[in-house]
Structure formats: structure tokens, C-alpha cells
C-alpha atoms as a PDB file:
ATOM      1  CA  UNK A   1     168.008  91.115 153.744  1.00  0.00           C
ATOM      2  CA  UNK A   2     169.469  92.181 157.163  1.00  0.00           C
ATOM      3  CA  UNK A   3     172.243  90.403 159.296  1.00  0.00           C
ATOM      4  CA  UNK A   4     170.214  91.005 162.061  1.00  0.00           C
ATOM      5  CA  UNK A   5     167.068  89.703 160.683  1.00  0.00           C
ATOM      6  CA  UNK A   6     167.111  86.061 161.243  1.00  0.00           C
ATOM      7  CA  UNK A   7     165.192  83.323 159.779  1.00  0.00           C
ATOM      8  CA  UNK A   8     162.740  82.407 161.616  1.00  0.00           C
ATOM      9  CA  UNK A   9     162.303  86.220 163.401  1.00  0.00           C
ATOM     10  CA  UNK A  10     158.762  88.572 162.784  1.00  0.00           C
ATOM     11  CA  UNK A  11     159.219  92.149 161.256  1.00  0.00           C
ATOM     12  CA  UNK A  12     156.443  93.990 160.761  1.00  0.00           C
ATOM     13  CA  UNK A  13     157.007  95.865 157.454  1.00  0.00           C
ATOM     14  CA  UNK A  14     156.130  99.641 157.019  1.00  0.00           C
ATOM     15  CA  UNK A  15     156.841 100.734 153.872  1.00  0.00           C
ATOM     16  CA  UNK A  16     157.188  98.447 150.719  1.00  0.00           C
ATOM     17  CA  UNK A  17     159.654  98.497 147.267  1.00  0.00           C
ATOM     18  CA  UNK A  18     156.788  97.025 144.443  1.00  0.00           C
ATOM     19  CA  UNK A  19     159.076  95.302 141.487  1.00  0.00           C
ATOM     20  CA  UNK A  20     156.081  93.438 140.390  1.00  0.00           C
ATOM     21  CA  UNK A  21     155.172  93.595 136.790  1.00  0.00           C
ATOM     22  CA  UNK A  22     152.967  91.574 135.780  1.00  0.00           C
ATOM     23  CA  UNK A  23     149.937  91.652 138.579  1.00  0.00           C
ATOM     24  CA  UNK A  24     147.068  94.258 138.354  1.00  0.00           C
ATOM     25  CA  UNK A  25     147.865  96.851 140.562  1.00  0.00           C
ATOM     26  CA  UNK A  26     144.679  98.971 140.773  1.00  0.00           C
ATOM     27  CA  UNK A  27     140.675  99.210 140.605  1.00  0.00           C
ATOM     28  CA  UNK A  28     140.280 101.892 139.176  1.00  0.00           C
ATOM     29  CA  UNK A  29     140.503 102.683 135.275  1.00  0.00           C
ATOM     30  CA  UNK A  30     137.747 102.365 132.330  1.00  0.00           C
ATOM     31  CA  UNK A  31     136.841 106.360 133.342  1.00  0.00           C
ATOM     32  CA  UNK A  32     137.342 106.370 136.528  1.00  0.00           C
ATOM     33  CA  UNK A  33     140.005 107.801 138.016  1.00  0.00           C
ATOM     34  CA  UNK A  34     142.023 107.797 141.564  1.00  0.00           C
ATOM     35  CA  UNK A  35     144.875 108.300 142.793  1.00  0.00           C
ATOM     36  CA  UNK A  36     145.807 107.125 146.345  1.00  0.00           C
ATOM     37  CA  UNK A  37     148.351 107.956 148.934  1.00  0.00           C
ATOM     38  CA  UNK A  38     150.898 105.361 149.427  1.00  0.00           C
ATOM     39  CA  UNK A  39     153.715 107.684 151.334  1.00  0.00           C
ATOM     40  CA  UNK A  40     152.744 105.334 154.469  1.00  0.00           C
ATOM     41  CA  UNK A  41     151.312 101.980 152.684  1.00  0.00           C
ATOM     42  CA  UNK A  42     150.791 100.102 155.918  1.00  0.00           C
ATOM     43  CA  UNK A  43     148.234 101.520 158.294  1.00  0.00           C
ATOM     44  CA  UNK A  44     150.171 102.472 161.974  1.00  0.00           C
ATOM     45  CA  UNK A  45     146.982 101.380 163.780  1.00  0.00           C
ATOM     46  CA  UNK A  46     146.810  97.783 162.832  1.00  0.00           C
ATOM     47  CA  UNK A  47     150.897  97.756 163.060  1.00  0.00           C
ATOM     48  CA  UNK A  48     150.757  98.377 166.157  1.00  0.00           C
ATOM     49  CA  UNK A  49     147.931  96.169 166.804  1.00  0.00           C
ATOM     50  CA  UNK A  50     149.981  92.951 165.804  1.00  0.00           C
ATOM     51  CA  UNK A  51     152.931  94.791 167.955  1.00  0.00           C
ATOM     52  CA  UNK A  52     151.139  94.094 170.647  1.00  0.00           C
ATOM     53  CA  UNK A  53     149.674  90.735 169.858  1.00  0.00           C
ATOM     54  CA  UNK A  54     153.374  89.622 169.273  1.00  0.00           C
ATOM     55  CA  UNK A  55     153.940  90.794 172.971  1.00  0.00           C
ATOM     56  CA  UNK A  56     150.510  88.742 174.265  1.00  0.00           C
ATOM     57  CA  UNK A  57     151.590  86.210 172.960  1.00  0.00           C
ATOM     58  CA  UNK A  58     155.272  85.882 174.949  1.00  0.00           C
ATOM     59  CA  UNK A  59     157.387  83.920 172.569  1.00  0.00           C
ATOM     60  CA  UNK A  60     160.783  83.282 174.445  1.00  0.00           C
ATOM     61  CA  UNK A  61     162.785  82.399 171.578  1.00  0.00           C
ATOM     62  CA  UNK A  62     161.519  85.052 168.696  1.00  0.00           C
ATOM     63  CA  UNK A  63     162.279  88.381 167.640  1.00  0.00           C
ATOM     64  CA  UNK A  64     160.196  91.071 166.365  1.00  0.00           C
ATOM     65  CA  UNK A  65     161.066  93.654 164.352  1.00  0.00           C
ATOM     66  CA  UNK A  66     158.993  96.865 164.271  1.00  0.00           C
ATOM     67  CA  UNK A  67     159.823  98.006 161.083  1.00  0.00           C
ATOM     68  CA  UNK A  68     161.773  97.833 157.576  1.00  0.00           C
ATOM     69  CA  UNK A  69     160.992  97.948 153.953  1.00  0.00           C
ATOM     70  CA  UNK A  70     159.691  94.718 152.342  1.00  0.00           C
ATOM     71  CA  UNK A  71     160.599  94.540 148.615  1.00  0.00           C
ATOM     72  CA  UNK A  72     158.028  92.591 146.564  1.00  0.00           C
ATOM     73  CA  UNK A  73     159.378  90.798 143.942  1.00  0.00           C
ATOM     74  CA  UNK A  74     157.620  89.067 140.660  1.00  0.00           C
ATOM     75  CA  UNK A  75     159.074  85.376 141.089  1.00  0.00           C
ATOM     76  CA  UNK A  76     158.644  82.581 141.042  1.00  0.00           C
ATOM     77  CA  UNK A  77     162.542  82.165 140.902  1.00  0.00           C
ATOM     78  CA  UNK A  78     164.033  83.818 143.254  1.00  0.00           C
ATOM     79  CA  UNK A  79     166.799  86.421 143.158  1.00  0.00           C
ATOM     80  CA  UNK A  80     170.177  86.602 141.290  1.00  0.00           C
ATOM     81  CA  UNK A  81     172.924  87.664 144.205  1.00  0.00           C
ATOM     82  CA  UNK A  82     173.764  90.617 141.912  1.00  0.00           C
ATOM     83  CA  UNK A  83     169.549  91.738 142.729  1.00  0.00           C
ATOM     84  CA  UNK A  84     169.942  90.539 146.280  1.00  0.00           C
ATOM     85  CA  UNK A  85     172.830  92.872 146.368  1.00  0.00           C
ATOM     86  CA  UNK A  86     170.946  95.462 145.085  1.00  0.00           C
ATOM     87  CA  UNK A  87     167.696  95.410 147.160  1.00  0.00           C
ATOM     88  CA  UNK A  88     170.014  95.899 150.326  1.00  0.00           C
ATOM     89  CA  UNK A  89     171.806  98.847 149.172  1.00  0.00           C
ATOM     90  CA  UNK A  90     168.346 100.204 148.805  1.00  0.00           C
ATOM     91  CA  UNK A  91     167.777  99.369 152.023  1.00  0.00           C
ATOM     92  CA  UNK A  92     165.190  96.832 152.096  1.00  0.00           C
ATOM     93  CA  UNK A  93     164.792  94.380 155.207  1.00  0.00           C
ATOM     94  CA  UNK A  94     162.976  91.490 153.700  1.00  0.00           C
ATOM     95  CA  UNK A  95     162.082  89.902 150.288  1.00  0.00           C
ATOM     96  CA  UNK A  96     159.058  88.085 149.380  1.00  0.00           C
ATOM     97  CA  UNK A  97     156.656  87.932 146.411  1.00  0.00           C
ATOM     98  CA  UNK A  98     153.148  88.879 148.155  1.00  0.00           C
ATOM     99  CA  UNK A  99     151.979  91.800 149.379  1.00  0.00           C
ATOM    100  CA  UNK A 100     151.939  94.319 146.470  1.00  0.00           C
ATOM    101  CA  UNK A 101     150.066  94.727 144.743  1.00  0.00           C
ATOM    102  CA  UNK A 102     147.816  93.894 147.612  1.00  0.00           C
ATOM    103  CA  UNK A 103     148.565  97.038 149.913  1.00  0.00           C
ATOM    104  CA  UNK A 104     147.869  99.500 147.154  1.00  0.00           C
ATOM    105  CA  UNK A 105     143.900  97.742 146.215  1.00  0.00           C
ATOM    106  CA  UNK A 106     143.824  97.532 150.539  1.00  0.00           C
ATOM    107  CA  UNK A 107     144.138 101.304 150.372  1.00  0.00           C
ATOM    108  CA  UNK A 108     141.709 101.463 147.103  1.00  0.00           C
ATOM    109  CA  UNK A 109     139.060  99.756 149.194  1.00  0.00           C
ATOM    110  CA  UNK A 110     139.740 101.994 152.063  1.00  0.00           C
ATOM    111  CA  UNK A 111     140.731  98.586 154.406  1.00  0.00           C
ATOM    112  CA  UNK A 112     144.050  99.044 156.624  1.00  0.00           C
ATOM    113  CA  UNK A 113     146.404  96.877 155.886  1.00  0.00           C
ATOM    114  CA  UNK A 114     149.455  95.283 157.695  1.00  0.00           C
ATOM    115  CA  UNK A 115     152.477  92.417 157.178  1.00  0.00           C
ATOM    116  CA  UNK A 116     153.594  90.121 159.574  1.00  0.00           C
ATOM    117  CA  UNK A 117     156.054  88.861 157.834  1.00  0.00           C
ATOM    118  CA  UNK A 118     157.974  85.666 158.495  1.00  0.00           C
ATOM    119  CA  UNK A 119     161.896  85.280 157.860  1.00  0.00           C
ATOM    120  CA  UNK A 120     162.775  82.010 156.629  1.00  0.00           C
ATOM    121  CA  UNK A 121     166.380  82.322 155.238  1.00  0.00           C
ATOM    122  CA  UNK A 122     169.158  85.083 154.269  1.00  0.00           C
ATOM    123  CA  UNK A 123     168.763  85.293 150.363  1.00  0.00           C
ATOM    124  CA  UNK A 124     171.891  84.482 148.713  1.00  0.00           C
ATOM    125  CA  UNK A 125     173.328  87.668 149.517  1.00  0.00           C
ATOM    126  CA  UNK A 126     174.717  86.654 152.616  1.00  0.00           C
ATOM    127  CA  UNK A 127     178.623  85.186 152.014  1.00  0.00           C
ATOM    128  CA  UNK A 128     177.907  82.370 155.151  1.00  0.00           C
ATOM    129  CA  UNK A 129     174.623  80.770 154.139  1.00  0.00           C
ATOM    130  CA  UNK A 130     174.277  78.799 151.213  1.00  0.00           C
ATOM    131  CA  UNK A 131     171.806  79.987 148.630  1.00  0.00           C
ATOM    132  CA  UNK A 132     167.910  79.642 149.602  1.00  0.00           C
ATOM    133  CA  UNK A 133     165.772  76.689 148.222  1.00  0.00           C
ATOM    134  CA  UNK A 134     162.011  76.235 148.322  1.00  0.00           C
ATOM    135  CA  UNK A 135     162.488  73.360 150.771  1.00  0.00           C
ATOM    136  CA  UNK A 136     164.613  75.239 153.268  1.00  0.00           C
ATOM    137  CA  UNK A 137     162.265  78.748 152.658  1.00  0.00           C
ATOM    138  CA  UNK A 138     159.001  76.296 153.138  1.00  0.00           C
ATOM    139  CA  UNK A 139     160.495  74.218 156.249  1.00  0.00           C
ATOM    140  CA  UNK A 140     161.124  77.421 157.960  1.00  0.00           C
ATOM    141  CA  UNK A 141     157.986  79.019 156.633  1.00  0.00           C
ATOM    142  CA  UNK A 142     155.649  76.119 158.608  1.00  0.00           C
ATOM    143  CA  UNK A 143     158.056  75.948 161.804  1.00  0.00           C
ATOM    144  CA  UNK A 144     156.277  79.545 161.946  1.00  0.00           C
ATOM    145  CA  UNK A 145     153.116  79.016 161.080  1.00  0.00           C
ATOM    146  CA  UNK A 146     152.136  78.314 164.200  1.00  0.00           C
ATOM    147  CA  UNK A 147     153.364  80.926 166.196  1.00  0.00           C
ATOM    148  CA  UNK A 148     151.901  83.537 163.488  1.00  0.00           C
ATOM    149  CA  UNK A 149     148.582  82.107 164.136  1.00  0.00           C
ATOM    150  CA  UNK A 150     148.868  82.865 167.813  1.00  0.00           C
ATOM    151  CA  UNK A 151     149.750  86.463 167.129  1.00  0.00           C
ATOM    152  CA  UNK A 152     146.854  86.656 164.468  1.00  0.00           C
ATOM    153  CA  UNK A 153     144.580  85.297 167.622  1.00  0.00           C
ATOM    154  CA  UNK A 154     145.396  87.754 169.954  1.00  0.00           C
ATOM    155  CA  UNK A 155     145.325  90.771 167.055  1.00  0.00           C
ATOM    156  CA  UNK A 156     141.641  89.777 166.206  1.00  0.00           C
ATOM    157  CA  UNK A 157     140.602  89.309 169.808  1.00  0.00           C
ATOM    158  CA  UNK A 158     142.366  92.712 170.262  1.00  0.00           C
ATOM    159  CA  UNK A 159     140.519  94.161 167.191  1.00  0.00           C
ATOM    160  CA  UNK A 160     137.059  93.241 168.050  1.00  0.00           C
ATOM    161  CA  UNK A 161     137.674  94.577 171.674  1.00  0.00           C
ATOM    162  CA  UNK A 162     139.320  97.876 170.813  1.00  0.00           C
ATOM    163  CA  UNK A 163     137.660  98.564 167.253  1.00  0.00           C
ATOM    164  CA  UNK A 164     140.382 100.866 165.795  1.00  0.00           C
ATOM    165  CA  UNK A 165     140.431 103.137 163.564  1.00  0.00           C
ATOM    166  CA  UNK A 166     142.131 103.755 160.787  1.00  0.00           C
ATOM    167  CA  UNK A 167     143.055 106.610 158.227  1.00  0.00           C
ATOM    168  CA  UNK A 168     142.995 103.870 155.922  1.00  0.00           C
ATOM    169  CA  UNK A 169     139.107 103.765 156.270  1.00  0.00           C
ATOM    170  CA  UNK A 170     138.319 107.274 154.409  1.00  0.00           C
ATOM    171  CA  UNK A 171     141.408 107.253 152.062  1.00  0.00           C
ATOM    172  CA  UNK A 172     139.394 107.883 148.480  1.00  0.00           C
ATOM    173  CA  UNK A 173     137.779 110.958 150.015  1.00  0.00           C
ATOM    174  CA  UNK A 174     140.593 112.936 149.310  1.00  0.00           C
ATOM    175  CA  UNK A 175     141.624 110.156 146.338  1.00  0.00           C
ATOM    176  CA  UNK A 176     138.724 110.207 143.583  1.00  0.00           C
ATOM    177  CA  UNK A 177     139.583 112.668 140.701  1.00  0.00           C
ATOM    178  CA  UNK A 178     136.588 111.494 138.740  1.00  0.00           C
ATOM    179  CA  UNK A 179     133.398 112.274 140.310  1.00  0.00           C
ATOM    180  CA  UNK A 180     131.245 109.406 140.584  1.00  0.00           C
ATOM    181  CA  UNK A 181     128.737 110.580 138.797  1.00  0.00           C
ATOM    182  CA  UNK A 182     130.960 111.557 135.970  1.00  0.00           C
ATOM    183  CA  UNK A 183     132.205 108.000 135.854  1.00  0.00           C
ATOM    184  CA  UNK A 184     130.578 105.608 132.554  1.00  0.00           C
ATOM    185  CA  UNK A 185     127.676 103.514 134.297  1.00  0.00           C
ATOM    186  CA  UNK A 186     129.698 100.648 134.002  1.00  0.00           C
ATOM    187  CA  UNK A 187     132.510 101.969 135.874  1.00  0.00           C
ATOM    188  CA  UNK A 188     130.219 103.247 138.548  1.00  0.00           C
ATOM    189  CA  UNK A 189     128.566  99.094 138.625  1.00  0.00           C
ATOM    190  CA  UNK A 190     131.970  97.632 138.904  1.00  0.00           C
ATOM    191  CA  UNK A 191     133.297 100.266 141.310  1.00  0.00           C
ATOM    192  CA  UNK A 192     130.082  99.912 143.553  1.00  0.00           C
ATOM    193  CA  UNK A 193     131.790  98.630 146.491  1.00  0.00           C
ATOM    194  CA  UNK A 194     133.997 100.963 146.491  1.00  0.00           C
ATOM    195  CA  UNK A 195     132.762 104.086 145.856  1.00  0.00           C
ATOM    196  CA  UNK A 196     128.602 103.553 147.335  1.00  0.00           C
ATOM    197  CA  UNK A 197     129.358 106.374 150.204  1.00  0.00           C
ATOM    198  CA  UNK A 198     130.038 108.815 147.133  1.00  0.00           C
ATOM    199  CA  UNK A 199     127.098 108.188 145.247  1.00  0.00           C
END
């Protein structure tokens, strides 16, 4: 969504635009209520942490960027230029259809969460590029595949060596507006998981 973002560069999103409609965005419900922070959606730590693994790994001929908004759309088609248009005047740096509502249940589970994400054209908003296909955004998808796997390598060797932490891993303590034990026993079953510490 950026000139300067070019397929086949890294950015490392940190905040996200969710236009998803149709995808369960949440755990909670069914009398039991929660409300999480999302101001900062990706956890800094782990950012960072795949920062760095970018670096171990000492690509010559790939950029990383450090940061931008990632707006998640619904697909599968992808997006009319007049939307393509749009999402850039709102300042978004990349386009893709994961990662919401994925973030938001990562933050509901109390797990950090980061995006490497991997450019693979311009979206038909730029006026020099024809407009995207599947073949082109899949060919350039799997030329880095590889190299994402190398910075995943390093990031989980770098994880299990530094064990970070996160603010992501205590985020319902200041999240849960229905006391556990006010919660229906089959909220409190299904929620298990998440909420066992409370209990």
C-alpha cells in the first residue's frame, strides 16, 4: 500500500485496520464478559524479537520495515482500486486477509502476538503495476517463504534463549468485567483455558 514497500520486502505490522465481517472476533459472550485493550494490538516484545531475527539472519537483498498498519480485509476477491484508494488515505502499509480477527483472540488468551508480513505485489492502486492476480500474489508469496522461515528460526531460537515477556501475558487481569464466578457454569467450562488463574 506504500511506494516504498516493495513486493517481496518484510514489514513488521504494529497496529491493524479489521474490515472483516464475517469471522468471529471474540471468546467471550454467553455471560461472560471482557473487554480487551487493543490501543497496541501487536506485542513490542515479540516485534522486536523478529527485528532482530530479520538482522541474524543477513539477507542482502531484503528490506524490513519496522512498522505500519496492516488492514485486514474479508476477501476472497481482492480490492476495488476505489478501496485500495481508500485504505492508503487511511494510511495503511499493507493489505492482506489474515490476521484479525486473530490478534484480538491472541490478546483474549493472553498470548503476544506479532506479523511478519510478506509483500508480494502493489494492489491495484499503484498507476505502474498492473492489477494483482493470485498467481503473481502466490509466486511472490513462496519466493519468500523461505527466507521467512529463516527469520522464524532465529526468533524461536531467540525466544527459548531469552524467554520474554510480554504485557500480552496478564492482559484479562485488568480485562474481565464478569467475575468468573458470576459467569453461567457453562461459560466458566468453555472459558476454562482462559480464565483457570481467576478461578
Amino acid at each position: 500500500m506504500r511506494e516504498e514497500i516493495a513486493p517481496l520486502h518484510m514489514v513488521l505490522p504494529d497496529q491493524f485496520i479489521d474490515l472483516t465481517r464475517k469471522r468471529e472476533g471474540t471468546f467471550f459472550g454467553d455471560g461472560a464478559v471482557a473487554h480487551v485493550s487493543l490501543a497496541d494490538p501487536v506485542c513490542g516484545v515479540l516485534r522486536e524479537v523478529l527485528a532482530k531475527s530479520f538482522e541474524d539472519s543477513a539477507f542482502a537483498d531484503v528490506q524490513l520495515h519496522r512498522q505500519g498498519t496492516y488492514v485486514c480485509i474479508e476477501g476472497p476477491a481482492f480490492s476495488t482500486r476505489a478501496e485500495s484508494l481508500w485504505y492508503r488515505s487511511l494510511g495503511a502499509a499493507v493489505i492482506g486477509m489474515t490476521n484479525m480477527p486473530e490478534a484480538r483472540l491472541a490478546r483474549e488468551a493472553e498470548m503476544a502476538y506479532a506479523t511478519l508480513a510478506l509483500a508480494t505485489d502493489w494492489d491495484c492502486w499503484h498507476p505502474h503495476q498492473t492489477c494483482v492476480t493470485a498467481e503473481r500474489a502466490i509466486a511472490n508469496l513462496q519466493a519468500n517463504a523461505q527466507r521467512a522461515q529463516t527469520v522464524l528460526g532465529h526468533a524461536v531460537r531467540r525466544i527459548a534463549r531469552e524467554r520474554p515477556v510480554s504485557a500480552a501475558h496478564t492482559a484479562l487481569g485488568a480485562a474481565l468485567v464478569t467475575p468468573p464466578a458470576a459467569m453461567p457454569a457453562a461459560a466458566r467450562e468453555r472459558l476454562q483455558a482462559l480464565i483457570a488463574r481467576f478461578l
